[in-house]
Protein backbone atom coordinates (compact mmCIF):
# COMPACT_ATOMS: atom_id res chain seq x y z
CA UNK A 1 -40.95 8.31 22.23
CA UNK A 2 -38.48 11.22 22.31
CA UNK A 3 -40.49 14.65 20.92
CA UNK A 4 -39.45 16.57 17.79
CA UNK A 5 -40.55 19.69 17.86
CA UNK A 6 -39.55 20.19 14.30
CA UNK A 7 -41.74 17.27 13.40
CA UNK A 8 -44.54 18.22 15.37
CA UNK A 9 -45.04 21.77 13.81
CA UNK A 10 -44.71 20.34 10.31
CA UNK A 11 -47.82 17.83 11.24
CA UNK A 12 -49.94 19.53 13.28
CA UNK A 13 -53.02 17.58 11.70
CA UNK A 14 -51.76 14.77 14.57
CA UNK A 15 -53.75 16.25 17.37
CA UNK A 16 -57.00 17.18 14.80
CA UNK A 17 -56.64 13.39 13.62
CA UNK A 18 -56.81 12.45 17.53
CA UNK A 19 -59.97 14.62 17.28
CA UNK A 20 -62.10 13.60 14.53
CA UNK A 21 -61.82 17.39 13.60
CA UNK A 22 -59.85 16.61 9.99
CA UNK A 23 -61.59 17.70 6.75
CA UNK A 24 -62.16 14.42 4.93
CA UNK A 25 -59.36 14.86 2.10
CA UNK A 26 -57.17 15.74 5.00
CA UNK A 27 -57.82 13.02 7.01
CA UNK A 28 -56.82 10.37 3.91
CA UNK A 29 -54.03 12.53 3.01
CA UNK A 30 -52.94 11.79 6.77
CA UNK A 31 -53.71 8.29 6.77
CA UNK A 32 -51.60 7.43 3.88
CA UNK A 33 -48.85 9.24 5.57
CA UNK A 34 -48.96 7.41 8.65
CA UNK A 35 -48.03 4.51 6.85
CA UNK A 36 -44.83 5.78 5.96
CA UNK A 37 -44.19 7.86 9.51
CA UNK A 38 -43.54 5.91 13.08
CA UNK A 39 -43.23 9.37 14.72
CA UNK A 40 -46.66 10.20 13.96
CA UNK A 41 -47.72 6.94 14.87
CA UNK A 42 -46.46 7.33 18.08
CA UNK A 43 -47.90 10.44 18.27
CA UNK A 44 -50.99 9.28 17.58
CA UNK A 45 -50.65 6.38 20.33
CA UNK A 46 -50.30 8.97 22.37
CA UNK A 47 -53.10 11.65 21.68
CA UNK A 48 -55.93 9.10 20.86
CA UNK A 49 -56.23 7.71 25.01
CA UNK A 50 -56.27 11.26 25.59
CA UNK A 51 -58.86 12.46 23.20
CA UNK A 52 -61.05 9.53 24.19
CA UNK A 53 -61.07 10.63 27.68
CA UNK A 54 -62.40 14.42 27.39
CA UNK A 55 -65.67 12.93 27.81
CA UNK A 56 -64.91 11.80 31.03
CA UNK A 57 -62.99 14.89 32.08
CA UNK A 58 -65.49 17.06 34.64
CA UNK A 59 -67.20 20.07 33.94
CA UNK A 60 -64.66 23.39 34.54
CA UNK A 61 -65.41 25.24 38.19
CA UNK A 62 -64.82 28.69 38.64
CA UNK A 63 -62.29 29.48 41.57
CA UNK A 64 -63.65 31.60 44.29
CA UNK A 65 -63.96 35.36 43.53
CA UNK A 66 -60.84 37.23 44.52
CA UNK A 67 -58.68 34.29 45.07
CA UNK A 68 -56.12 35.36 42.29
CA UNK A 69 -56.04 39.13 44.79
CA UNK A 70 -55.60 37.35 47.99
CA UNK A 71 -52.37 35.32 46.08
CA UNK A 72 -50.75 38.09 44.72
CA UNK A 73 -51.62 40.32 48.34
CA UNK A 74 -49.99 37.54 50.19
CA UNK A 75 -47.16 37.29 47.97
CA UNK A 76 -46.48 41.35 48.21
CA UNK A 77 -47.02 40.84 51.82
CA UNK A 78 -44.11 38.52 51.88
CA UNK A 79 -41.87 40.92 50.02
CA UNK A 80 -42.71 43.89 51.90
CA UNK A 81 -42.26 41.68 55.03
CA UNK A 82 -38.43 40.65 53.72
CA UNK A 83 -37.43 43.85 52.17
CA UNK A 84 -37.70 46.03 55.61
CA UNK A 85 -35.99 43.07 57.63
CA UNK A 86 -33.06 44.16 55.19
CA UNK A 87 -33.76 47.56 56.03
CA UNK A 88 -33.39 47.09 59.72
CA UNK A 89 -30.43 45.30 59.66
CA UNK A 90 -27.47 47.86 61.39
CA UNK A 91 -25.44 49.19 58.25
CA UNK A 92 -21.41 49.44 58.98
CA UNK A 93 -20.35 53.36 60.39
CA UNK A 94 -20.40 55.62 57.30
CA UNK A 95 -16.83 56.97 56.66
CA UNK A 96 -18.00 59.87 53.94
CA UNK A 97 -19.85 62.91 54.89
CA UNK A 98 -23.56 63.77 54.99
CA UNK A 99 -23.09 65.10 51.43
CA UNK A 100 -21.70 62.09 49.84
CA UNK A 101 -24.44 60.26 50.85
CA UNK A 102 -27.18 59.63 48.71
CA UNK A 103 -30.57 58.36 48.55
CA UNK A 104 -30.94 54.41 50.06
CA UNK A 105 -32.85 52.07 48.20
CA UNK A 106 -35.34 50.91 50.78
CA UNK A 107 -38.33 53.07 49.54
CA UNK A 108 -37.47 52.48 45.98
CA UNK A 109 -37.63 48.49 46.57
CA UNK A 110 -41.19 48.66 48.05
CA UNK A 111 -42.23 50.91 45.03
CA UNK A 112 -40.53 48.32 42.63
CA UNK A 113 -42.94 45.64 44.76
CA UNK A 114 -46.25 47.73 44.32
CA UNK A 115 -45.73 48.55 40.46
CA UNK A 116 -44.60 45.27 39.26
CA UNK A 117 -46.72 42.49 41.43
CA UNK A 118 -49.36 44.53 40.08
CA UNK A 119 -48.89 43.60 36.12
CA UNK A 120 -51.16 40.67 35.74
CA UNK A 121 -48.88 38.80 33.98
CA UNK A 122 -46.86 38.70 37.23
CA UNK A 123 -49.55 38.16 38.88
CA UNK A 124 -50.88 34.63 36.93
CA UNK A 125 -47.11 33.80 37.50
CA UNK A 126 -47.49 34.27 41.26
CA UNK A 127 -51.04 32.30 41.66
CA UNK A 128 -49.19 29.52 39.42
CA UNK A 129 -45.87 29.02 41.74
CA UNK A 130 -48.57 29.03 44.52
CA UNK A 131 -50.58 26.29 42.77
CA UNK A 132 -47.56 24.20 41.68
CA UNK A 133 -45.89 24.68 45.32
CA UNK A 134 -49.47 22.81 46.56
CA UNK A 135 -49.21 20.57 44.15
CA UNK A 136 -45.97 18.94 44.41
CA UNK A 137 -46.14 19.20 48.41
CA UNK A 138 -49.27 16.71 47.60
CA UNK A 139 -47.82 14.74 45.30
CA UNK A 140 -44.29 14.17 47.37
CA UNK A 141 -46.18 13.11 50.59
CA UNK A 142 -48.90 11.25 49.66
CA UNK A 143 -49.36 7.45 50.57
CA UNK A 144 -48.65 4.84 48.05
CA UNK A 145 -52.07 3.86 45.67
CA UNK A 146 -54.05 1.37 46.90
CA UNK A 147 -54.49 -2.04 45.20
CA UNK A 148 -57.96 -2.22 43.38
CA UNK A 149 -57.79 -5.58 41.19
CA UNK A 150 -55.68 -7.61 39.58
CA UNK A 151 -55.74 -9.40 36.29
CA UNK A 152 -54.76 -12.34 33.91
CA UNK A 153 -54.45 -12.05 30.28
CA UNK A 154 -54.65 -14.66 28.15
CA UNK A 155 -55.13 -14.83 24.06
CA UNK A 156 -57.82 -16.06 21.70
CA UNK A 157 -57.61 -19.57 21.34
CA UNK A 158 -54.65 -20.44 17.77
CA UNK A 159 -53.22 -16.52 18.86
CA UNK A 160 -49.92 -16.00 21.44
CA UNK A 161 -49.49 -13.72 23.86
CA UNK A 162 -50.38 -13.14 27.21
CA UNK A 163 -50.26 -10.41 29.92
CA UNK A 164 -50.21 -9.82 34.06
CA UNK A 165 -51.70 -6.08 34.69
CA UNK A 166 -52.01 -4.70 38.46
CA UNK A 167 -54.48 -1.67 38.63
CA UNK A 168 -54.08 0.98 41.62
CA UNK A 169 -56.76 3.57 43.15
CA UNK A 170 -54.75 6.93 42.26
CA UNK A 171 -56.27 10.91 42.38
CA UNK A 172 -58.34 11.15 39.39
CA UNK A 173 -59.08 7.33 38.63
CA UNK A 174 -57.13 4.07 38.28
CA UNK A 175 -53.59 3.61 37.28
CA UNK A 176 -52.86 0.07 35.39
CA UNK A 177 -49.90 -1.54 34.83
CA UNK A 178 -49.45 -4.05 31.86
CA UNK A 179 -46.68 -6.96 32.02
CA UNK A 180 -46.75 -7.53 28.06
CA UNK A 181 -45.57 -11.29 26.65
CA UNK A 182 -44.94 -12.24 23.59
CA UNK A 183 -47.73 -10.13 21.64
CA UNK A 184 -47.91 -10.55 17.75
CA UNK A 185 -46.14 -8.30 16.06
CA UNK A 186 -47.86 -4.65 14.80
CA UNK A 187 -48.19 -3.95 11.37
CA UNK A 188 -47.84 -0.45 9.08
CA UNK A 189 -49.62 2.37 11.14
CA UNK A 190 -51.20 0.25 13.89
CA UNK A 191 -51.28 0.07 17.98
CA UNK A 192 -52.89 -1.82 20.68
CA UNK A 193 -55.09 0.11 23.18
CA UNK A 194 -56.29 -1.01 26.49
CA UNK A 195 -59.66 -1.67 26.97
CA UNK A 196 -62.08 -1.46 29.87
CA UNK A 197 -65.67 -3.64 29.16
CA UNK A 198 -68.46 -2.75 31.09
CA UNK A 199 -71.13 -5.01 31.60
CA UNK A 200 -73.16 -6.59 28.72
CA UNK A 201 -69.89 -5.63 27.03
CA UNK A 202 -71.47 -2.49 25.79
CA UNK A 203 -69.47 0.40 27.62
CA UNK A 204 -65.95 0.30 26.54
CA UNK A 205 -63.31 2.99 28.33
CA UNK A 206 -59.83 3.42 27.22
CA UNK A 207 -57.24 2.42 29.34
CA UNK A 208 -54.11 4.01 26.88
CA UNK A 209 -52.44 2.79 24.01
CA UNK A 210 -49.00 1.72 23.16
CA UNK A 211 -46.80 0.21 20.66
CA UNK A 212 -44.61 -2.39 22.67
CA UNK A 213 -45.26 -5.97 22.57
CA UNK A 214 -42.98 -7.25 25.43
CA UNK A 215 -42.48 -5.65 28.39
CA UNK A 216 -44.50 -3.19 31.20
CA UNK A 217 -46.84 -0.05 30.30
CA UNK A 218 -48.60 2.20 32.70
CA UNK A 219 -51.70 3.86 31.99
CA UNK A 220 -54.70 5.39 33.72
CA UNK A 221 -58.30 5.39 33.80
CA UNK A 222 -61.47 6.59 35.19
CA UNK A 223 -62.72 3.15 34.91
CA UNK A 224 -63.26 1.55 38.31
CA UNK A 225 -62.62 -1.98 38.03
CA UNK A 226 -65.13 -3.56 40.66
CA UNK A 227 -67.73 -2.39 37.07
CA UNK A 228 -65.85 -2.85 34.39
CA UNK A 229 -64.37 -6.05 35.27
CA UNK A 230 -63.59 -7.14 31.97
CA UNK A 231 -59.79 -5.79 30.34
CA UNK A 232 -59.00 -6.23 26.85
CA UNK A 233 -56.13 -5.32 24.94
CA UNK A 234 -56.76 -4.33 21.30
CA UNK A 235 -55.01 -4.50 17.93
CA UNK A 236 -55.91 -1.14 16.04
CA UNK A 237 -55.13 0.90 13.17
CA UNK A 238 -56.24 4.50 11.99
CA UNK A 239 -59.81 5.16 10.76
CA UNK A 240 -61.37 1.78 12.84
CA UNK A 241 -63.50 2.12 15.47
CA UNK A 242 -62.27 0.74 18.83
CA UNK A 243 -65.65 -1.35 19.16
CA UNK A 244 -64.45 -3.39 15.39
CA UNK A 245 -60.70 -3.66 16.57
CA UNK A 246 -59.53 -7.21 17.00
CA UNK A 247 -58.81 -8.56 20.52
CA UNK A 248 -55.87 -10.03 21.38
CA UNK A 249 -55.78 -10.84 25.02
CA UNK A 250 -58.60 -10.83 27.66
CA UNK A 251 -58.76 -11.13 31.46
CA UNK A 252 -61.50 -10.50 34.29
CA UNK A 253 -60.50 -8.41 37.50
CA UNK A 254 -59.70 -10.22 40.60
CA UNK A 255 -61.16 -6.99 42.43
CA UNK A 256 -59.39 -6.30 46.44
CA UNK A 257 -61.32 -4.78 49.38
């Protein structure tokens, strides 16, 4: 779904909806327009998987004291380190006299260093290119995800449809990918969602949601699949709880070593 920004500030309610955090006339105000609006509907598609999974997110750590001094000291060290390299660097014979010459900027640069990697807005943007530089150097070189199950999807018995999904051991969970076939079509303001079951079919974790009924999505989950074994895909619609949706297709993990 491409993002309107336009849209997005004219219905902020989405991400409150997502929430459970709408006054109750605003929350039917917003589900009567959602009947009329696919862009908040895909919005929606989009925010609900994520709302659903703050309760699994874990608890906020404090980094270790001084770490944001000992970025922005390495940083300055850096600069400092480059700027009297320059400096040292054998400048061309002069061909004016000791009057004409004025003032070089060597000891003006390292001032410029100490007054400006000091502003703590600077600062946050220094610990952040740090962060993002670790980051994508472990993202770009790490091994492909391991296999963790695999699964079969088949309908209801009188319903169509049907589904392959592969799920993967990735950082922070499981990443699933759905082959969609054939899937009934959705009506006015609804989506399907993808379902972990635990056992006794009691626990239920979100895998995503989505609005496609052929072809592949990829979601992710904290849901290991060697205990909830059980994937279900799910026809929903605004203001019904996941656990009274209507399933559509249903497979048990083939789990690998």
């Amino acid at each position: 779904m491409v993002y309107d920004a336009r849209h997005a500030l004219e219905h902020p309610e989405v991400a409150g909806w997502a929430l459970g955090s709408l006054d109750p006339d605003d929350v039917a105000a917003f589900e009567q327009h959602l009947q009329t609006c696919e862009q908040c509907r895909g919005e929606v598609a989009e925010f609900t998987p994520v709302a659903r999974s703050l309760a699994l997110a874990a608890p906020a750590v404090e980094p270790p004291v001084g770490l944001d001094r000992k970025v922005v000291a390495a940083v300055q060290h850096a600069a400092l380190a480059e700027s009297a390299a320059v400096s040292a660097v054998p400048e061309a014979p002069a061909t004016t006299s000791q009057a004409d010459v004025k003032p070089g900027p060597t000891l003006k640069a390292h001032r410029w260093w100490h007054l400006h990697w000091t502003n703590p807005l600077l600062s946050a943007l220094a610990a952040a290119a740090v962060t993002a530089a670790a980051f994508l150097g472990a993202t770009l070189f790490q091994s492909a995800p391991a296999l963790a199950a695999t699964f079969t999807l088949r309908p209801p018995p009188g319903q169509v449809g049907s589904a392959t999904a592969v799920a993967r051991s990735v950082t922070g969970g499981y990443q699933i990918k759905i082959d969609l076939k054939h899937l009934a079509k959705l009506g006015p303001g609804q989506f399907y969602e993808c379902v972990y079951v635990g056992q006794g079919g009691r626990e239920l974790v979100s895998g995503g949601t989505f609005l496609t009924s052929n072809g592949i999505v990829t979601m992710q989950s904290a849901a290991n699949p060697s205990e909830f074994r059980i994937i279900q895909i799910r026809r929903e619609q605004p203001g019904v709880d996941v656990q009274h949706a209507p399933v559509v297709l249903t497979g048990v993990a083939d789990t690998h070593s």
